[in-house]
N, C-alpha and C. Protein backbone atom coordinates (compact mmCIF):
# COMPACT_ATOMS: atom_id res chain seq x y z
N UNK A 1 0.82 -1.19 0.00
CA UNK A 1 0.00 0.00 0.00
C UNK A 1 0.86 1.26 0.00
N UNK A 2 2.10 1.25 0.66
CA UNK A 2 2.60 2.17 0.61
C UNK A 2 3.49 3.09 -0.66
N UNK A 3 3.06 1.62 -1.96
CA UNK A 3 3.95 2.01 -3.01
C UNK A 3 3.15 2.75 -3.69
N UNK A 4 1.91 2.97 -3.09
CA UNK A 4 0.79 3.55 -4.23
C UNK A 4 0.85 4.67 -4.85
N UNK A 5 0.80 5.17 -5.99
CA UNK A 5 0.70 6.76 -6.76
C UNK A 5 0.11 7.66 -5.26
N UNK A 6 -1.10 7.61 -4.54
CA UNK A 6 -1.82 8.45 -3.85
C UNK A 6 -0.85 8.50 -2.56
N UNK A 7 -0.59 7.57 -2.13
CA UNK A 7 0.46 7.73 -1.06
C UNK A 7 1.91 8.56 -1.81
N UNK A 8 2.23 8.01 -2.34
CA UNK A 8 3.90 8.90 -2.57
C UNK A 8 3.13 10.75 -3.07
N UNK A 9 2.20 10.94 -3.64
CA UNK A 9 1.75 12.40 -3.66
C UNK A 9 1.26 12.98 -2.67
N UNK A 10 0.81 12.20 -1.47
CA UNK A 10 0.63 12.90 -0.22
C UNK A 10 1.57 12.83 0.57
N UNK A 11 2.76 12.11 0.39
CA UNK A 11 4.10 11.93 1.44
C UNK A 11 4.59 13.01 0.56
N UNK A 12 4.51 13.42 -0.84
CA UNK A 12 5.53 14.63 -1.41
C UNK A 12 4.83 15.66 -1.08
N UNK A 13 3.72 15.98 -0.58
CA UNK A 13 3.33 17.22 -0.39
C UNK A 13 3.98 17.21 0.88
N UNK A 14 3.62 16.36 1.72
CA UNK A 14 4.13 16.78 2.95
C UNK A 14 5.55 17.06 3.15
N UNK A 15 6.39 16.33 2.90
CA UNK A 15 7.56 17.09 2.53
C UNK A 15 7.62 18.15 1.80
N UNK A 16 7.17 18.60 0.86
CA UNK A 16 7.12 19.72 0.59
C UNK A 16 6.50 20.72 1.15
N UNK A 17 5.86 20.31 2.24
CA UNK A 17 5.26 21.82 3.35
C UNK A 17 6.17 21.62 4.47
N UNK A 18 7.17 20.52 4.75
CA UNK A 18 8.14 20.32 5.62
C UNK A 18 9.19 21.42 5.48
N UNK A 19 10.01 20.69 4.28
CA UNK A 19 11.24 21.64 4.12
C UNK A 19 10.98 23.19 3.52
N UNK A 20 9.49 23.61 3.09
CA UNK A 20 9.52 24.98 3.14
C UNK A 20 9.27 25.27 4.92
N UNK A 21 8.53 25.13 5.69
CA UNK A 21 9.18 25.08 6.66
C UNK A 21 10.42 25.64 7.56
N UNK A 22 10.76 24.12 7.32
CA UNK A 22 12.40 24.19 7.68
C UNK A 22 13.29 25.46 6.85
N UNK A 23 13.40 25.49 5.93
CA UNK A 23 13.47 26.29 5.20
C UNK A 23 13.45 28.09 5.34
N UNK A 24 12.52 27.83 6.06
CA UNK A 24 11.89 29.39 6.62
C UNK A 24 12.02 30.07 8.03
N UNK A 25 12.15 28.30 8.50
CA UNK A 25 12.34 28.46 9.74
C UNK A 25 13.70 29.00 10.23
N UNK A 26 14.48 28.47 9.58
CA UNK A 26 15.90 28.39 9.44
C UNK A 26 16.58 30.18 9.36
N UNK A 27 15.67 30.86 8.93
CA UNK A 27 16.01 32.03 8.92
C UNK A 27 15.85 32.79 9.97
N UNK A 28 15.16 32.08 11.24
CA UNK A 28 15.20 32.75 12.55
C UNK A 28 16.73 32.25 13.27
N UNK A 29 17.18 31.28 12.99
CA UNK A 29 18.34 31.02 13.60
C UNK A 29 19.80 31.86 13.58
N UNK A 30 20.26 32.20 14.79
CA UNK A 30 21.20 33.79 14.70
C UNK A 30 22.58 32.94 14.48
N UNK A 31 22.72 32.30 13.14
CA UNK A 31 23.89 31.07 13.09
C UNK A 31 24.61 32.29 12.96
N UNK A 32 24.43 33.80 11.94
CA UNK A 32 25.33 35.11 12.01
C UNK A 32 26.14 35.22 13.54
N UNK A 33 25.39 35.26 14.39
CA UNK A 33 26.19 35.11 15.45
C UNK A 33 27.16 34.18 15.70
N UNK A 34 27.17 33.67 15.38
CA UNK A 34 28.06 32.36 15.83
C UNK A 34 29.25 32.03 14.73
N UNK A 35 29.14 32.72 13.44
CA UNK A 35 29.66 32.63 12.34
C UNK A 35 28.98 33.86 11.39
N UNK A 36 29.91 34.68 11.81
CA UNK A 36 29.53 36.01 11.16
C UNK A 36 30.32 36.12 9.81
N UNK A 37 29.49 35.57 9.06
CA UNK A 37 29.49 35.35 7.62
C UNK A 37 28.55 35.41 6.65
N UNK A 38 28.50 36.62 5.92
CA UNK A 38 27.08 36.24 5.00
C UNK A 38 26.92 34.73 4.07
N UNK A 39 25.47 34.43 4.43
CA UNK A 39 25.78 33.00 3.36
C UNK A 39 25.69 31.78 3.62
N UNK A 40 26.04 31.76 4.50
CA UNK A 40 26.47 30.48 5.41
C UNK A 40 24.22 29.94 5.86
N UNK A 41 24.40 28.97 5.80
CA UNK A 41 23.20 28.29 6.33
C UNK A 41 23.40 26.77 7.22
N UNK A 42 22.37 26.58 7.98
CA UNK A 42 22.51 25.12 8.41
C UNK A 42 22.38 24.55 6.77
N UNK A 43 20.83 24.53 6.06
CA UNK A 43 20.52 23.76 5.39
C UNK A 43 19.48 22.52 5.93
N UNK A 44 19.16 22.91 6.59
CA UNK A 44 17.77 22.14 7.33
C UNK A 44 16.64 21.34 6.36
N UNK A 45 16.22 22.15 5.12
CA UNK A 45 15.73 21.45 4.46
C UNK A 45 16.14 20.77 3.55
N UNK A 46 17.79 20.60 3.51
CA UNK A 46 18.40 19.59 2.66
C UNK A 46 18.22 18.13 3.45
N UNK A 47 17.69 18.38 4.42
CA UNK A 47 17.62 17.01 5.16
C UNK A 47 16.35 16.00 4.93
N UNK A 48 15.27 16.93 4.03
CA UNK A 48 13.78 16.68 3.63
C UNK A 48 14.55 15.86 2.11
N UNK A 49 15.58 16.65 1.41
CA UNK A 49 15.99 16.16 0.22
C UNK A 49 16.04 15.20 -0.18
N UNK A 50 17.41 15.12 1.03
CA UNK A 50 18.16 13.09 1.08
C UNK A 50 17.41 12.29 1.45
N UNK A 51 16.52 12.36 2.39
CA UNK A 51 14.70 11.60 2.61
C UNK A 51 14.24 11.05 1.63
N UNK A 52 13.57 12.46 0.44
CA UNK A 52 13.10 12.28 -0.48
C UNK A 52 14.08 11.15 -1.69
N UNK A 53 14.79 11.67 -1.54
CA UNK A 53 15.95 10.52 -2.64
C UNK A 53 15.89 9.38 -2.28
N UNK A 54 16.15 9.23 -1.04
CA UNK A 54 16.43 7.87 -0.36
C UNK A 54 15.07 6.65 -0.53
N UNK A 55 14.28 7.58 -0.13
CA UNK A 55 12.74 7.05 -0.40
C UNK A 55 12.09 7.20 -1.20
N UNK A 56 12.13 8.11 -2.01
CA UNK A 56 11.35 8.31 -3.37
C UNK A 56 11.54 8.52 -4.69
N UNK A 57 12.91 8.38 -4.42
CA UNK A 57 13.67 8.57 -5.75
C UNK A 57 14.17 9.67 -6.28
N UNK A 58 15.26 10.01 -7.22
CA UNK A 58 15.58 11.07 -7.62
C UNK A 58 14.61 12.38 -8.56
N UNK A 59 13.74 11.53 -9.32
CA UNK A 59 11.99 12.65 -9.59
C UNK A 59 11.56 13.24 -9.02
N UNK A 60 11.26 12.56 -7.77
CA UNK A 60 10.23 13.22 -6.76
C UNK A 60 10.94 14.07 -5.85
N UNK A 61 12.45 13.58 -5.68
CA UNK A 61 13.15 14.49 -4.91
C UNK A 61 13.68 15.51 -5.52
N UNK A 62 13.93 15.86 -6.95
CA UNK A 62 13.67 17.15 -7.66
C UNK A 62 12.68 17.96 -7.79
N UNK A 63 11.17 17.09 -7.69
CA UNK A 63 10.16 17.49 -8.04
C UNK A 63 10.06 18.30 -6.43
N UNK A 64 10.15 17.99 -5.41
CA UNK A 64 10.06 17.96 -3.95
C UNK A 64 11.27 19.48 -3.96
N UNK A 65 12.16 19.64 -4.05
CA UNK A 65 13.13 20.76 -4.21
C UNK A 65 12.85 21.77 -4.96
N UNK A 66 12.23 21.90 -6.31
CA UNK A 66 12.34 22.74 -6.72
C UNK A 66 10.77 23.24 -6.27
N UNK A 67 10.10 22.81 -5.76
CA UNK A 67 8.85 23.00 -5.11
C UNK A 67 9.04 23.79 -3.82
N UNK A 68 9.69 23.16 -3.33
CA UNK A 68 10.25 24.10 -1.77
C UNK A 68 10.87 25.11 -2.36
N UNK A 69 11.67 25.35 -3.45
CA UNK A 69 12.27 26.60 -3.68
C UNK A 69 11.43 27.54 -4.36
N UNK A 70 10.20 27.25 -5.11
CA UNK A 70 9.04 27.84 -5.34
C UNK A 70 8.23 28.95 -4.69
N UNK A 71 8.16 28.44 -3.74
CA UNK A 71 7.17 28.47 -2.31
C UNK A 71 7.80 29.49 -1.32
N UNK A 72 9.30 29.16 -1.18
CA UNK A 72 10.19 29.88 -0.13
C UNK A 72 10.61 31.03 -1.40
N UNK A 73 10.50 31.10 -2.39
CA UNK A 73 10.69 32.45 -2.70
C UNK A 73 9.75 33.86 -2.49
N UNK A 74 8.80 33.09 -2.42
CA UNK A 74 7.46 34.10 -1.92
C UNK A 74 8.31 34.61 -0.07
N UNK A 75 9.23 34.25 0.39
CA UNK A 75 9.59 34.35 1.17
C UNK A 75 10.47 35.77 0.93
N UNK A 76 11.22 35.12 -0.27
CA UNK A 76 12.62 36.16 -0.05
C UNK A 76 12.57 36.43 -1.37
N UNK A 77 12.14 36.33 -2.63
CA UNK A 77 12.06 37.34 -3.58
C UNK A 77 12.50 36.42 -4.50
N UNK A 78 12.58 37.20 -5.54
CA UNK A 78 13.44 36.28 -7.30
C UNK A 78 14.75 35.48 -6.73
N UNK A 79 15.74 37.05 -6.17
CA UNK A 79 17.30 36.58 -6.46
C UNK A 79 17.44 35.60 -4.91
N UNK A 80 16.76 34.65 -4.12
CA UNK A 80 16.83 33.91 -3.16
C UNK A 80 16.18 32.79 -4.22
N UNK A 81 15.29 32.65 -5.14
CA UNK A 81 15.16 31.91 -6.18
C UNK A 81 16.21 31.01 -6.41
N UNK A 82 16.70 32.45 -7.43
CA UNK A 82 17.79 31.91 -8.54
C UNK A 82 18.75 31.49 -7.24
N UNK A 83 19.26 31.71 -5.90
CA UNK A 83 20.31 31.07 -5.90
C UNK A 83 19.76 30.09 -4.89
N UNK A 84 18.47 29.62 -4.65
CA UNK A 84 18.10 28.28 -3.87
C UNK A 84 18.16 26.90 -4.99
N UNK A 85 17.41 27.83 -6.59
CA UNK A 85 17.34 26.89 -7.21
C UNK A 85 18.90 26.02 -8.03
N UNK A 86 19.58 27.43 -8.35
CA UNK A 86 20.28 26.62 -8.85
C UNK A 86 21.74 26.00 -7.97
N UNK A 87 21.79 26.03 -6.72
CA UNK A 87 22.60 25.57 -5.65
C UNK A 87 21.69 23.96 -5.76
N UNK A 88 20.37 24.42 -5.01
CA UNK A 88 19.61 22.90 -4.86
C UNK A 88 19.94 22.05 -6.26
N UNK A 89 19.42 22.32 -7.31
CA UNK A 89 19.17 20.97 -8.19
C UNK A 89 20.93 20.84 -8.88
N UNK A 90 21.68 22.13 -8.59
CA UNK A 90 23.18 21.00 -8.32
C UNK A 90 23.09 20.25 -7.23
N UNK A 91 22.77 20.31 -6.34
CA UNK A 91 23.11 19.07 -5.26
C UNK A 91 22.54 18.13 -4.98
N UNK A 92 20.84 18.19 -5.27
CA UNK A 92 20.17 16.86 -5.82
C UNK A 92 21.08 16.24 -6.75
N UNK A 93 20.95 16.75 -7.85
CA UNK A 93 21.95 15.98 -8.43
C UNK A 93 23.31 15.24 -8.02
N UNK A 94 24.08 15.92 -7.51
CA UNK A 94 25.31 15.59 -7.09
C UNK A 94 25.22 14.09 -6.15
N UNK A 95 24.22 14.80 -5.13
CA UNK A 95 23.60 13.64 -4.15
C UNK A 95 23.20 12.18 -5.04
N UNK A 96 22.49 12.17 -6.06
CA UNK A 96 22.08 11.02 -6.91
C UNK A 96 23.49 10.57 -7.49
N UNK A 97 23.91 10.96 -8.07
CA UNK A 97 25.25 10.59 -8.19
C UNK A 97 25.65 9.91 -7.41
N UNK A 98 26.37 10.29 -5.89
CA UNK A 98 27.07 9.73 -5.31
C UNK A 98 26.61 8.92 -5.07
N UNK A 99 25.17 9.02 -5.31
CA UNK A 99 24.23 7.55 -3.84
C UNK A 99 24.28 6.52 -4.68
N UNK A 100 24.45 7.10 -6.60
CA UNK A 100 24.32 5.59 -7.33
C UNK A 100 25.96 5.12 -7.69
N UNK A 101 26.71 5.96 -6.86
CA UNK A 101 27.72 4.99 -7.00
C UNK A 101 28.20 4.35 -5.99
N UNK A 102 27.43 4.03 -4.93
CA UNK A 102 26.96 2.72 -3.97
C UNK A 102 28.26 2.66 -3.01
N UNK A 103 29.54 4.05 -3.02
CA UNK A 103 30.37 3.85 -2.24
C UNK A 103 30.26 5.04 -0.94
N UNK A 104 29.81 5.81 -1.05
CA UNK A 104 29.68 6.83 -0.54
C UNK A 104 28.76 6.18 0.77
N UNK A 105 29.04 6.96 2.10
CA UNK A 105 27.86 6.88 2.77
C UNK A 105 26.95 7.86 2.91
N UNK A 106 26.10 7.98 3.87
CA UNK A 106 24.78 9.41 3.98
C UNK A 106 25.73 10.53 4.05
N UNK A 107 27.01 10.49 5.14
CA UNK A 107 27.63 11.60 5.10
C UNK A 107 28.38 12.18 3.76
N UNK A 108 28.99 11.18 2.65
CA UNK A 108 29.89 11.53 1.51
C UNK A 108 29.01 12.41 0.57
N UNK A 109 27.76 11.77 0.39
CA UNK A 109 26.27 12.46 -0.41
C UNK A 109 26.17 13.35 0.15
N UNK A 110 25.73 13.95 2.05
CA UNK A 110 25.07 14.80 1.95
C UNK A 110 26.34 15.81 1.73
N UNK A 111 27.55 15.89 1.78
CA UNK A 111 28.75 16.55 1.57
C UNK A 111 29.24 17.34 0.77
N UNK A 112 28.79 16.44 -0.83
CA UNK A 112 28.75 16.52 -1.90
C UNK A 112 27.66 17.43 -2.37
N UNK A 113 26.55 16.85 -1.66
CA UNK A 113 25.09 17.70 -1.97
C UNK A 113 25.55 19.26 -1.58
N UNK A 114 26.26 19.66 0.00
CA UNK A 114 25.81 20.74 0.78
C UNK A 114 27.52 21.51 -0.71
N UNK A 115 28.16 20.50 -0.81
CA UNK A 115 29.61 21.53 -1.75
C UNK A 115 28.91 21.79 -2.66
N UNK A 116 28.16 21.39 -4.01
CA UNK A 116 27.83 21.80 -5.08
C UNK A 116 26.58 22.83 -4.59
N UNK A 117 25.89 22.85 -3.17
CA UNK A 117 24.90 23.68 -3.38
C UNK A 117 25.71 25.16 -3.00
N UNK A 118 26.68 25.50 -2.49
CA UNK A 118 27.39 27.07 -2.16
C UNK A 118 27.58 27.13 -3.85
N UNK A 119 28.28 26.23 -4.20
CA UNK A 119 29.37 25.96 -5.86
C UNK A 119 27.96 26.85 -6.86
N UNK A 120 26.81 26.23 -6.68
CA UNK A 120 25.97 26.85 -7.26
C UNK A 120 25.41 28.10 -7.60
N UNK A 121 25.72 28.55 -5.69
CA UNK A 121 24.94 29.61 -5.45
C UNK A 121 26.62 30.70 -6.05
N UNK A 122 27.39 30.46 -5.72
CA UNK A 122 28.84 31.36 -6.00
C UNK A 122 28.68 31.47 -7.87
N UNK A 123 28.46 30.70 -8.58
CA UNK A 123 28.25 30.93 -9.73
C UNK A 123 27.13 31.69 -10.07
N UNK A 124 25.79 31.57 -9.41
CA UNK A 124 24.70 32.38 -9.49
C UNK A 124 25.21 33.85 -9.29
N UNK A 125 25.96 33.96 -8.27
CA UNK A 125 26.51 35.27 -7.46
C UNK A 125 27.36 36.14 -8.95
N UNK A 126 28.30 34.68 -9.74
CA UNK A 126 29.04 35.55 -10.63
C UNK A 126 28.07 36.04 -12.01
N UNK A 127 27.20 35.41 -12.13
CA UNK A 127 25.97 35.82 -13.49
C UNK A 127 25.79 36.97 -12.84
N UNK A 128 24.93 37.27 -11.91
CA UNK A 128 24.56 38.29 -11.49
C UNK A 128 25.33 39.64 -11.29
N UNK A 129 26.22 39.24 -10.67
CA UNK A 129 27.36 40.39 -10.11
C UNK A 129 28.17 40.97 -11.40
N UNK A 130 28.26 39.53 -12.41
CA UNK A 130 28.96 39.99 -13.49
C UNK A 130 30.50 40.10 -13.35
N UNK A 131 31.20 39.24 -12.49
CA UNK A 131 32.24 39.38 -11.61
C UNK A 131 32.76 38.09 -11.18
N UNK A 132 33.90 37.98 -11.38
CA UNK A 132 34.75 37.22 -11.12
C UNK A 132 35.45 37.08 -9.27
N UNK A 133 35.01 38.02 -8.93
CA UNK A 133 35.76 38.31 -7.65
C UNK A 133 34.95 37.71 -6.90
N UNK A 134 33.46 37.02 -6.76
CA UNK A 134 33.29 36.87 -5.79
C UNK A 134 33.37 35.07 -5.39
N UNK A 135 33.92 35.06 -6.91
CA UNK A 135 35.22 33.51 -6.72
C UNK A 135 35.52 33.39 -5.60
N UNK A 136 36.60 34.55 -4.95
CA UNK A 136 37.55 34.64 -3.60
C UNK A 136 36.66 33.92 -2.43
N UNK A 137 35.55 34.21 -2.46
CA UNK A 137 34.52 33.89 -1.65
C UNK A 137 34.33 31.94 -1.47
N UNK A 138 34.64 31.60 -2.57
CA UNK A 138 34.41 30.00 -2.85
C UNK A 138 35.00 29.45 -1.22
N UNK A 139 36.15 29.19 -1.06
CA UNK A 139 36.59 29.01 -0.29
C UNK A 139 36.45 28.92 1.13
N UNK A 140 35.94 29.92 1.79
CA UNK A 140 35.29 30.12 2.55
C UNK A 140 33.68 29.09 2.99
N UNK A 141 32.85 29.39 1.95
CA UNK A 141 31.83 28.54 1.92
C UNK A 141 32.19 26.99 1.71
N UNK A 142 33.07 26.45 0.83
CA UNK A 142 32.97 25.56 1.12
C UNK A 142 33.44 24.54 2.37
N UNK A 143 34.34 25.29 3.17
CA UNK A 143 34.98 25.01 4.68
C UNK A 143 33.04 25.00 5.70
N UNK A 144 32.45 26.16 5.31
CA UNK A 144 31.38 25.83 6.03
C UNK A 144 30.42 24.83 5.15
N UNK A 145 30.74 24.55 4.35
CA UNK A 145 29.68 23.37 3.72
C UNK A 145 30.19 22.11 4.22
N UNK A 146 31.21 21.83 4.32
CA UNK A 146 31.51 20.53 4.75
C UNK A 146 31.44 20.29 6.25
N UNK A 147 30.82 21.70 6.97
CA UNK A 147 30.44 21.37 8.05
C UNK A 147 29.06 21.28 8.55
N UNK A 148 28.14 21.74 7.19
CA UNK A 148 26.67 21.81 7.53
C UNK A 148 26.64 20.97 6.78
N UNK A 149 27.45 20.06 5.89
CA UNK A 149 27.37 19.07 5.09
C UNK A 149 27.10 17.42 6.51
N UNK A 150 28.03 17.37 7.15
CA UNK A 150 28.13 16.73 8.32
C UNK A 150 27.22 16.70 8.93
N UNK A 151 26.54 18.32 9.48
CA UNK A 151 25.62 18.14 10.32
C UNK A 151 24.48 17.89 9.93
N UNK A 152 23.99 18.04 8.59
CA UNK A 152 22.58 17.35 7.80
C UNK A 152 22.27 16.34 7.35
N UNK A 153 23.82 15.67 7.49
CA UNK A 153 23.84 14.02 7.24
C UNK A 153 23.74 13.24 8.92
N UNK A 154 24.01 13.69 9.54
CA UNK A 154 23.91 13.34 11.23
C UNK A 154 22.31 13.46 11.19
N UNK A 155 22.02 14.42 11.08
CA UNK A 155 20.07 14.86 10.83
C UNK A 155 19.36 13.37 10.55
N UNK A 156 20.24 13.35 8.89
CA UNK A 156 19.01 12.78 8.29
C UNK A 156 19.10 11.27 8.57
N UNK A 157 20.83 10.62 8.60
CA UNK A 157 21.10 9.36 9.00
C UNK A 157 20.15 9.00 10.50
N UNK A 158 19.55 9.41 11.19
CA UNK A 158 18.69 9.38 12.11
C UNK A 158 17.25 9.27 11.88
N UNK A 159 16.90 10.40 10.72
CA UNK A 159 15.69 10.50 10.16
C UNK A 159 15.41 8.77 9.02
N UNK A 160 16.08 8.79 8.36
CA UNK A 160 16.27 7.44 7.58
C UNK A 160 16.39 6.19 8.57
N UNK A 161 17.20 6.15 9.23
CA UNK A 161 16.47 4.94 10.39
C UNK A 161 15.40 4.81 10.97
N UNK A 162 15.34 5.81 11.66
CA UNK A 162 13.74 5.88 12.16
C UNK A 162 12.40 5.51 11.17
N UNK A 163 12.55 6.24 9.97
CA UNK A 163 11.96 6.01 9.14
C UNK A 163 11.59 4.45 8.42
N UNK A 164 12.85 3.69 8.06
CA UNK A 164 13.26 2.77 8.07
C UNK A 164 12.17 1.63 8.98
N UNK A 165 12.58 2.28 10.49
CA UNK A 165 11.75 1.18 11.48
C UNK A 165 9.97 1.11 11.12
N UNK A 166 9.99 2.56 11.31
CA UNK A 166 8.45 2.79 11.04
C UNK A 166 8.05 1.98 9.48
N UNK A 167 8.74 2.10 8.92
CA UNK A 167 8.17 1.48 7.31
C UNK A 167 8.04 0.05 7.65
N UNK A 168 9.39 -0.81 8.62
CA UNK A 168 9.25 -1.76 8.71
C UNK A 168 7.79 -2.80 10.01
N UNK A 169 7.42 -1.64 10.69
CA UNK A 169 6.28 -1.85 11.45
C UNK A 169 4.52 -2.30 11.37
């Protein structure tokens, strides 16, 4: 029953009212304090992502992402758009990748996922800006991606077990 068309479109909505959410929520958190850096995010709803992949496949977990980035732009405007969208569906991607090459664990994916999603947004930054300089910037973000990369794979490796049990119940 659980493989049904009606079930996986009501488990994707709900994830998709999850990680906008999370998503939104995430913007009350004073991580600036703690790392006074523009840019920098946990990434909270990348943790709805690797879910979605893990469990629903790489479709639905695009379909599921670029939906949350839809939704959360009504939040923050076009240019939070362009750089949710094209950070996210590099790192969906990236994430499918790694997961189908069956060596990686939750942490190597979500790693990969959280590097190509700054990689994304820093290229978005150079279309826009029209500028090469804010390259210099790469660096930086990705030292904090591989640490919100860690901590969203700790998230979700928890969320996926649990999940796991419950499916198996």
């Amino acid at each position: 029953m659980k493989n049904t068309r009606s079930y996986k479109i009501a488990l994707s909505a709900v994830l998709i009212s999850l990680a906008a959410a999370l998503s939104y929520a995430e913007r009350f958190i004073p991580l600036g304090l703690i790392v006074p850096l523009p840019g920098i995010k946990l990434g909270l709803a990348n943790v709805v992502s690797i879910f979605a992949l893990f469990f629903l496949g790489f479709r639905t977990a695009f379909v599921i992402l670029v939906s949350r980035c839809l939704i959360t732009s009504f939040f923050g405007g076009f240019s939070s758009l362009m750089f949710s969208l094209v950070g996210g569906i590099m790192a969906v991607i990236m994430m499918e990748l790694l997961r189908k090459c069956r060596i990686f664990s939750i942490y190597g994916i979500s790693i990969g996922g959280s590097v190509m999603h700054v990689t994304g947004q820093i290229l978005t930054s150079m279309l826009i800006m029209k500028s090469y300089y804010v390259l210099s910037y790469l660096p930086v973000l990705l030292v904090s991606a591989v640490i919100t990369g860690i901590i969203t794979a700790l998230i979700s490796a928890q969320v996926l077990k649990r999940a796991e049990k419950a499916i198996k119940l």
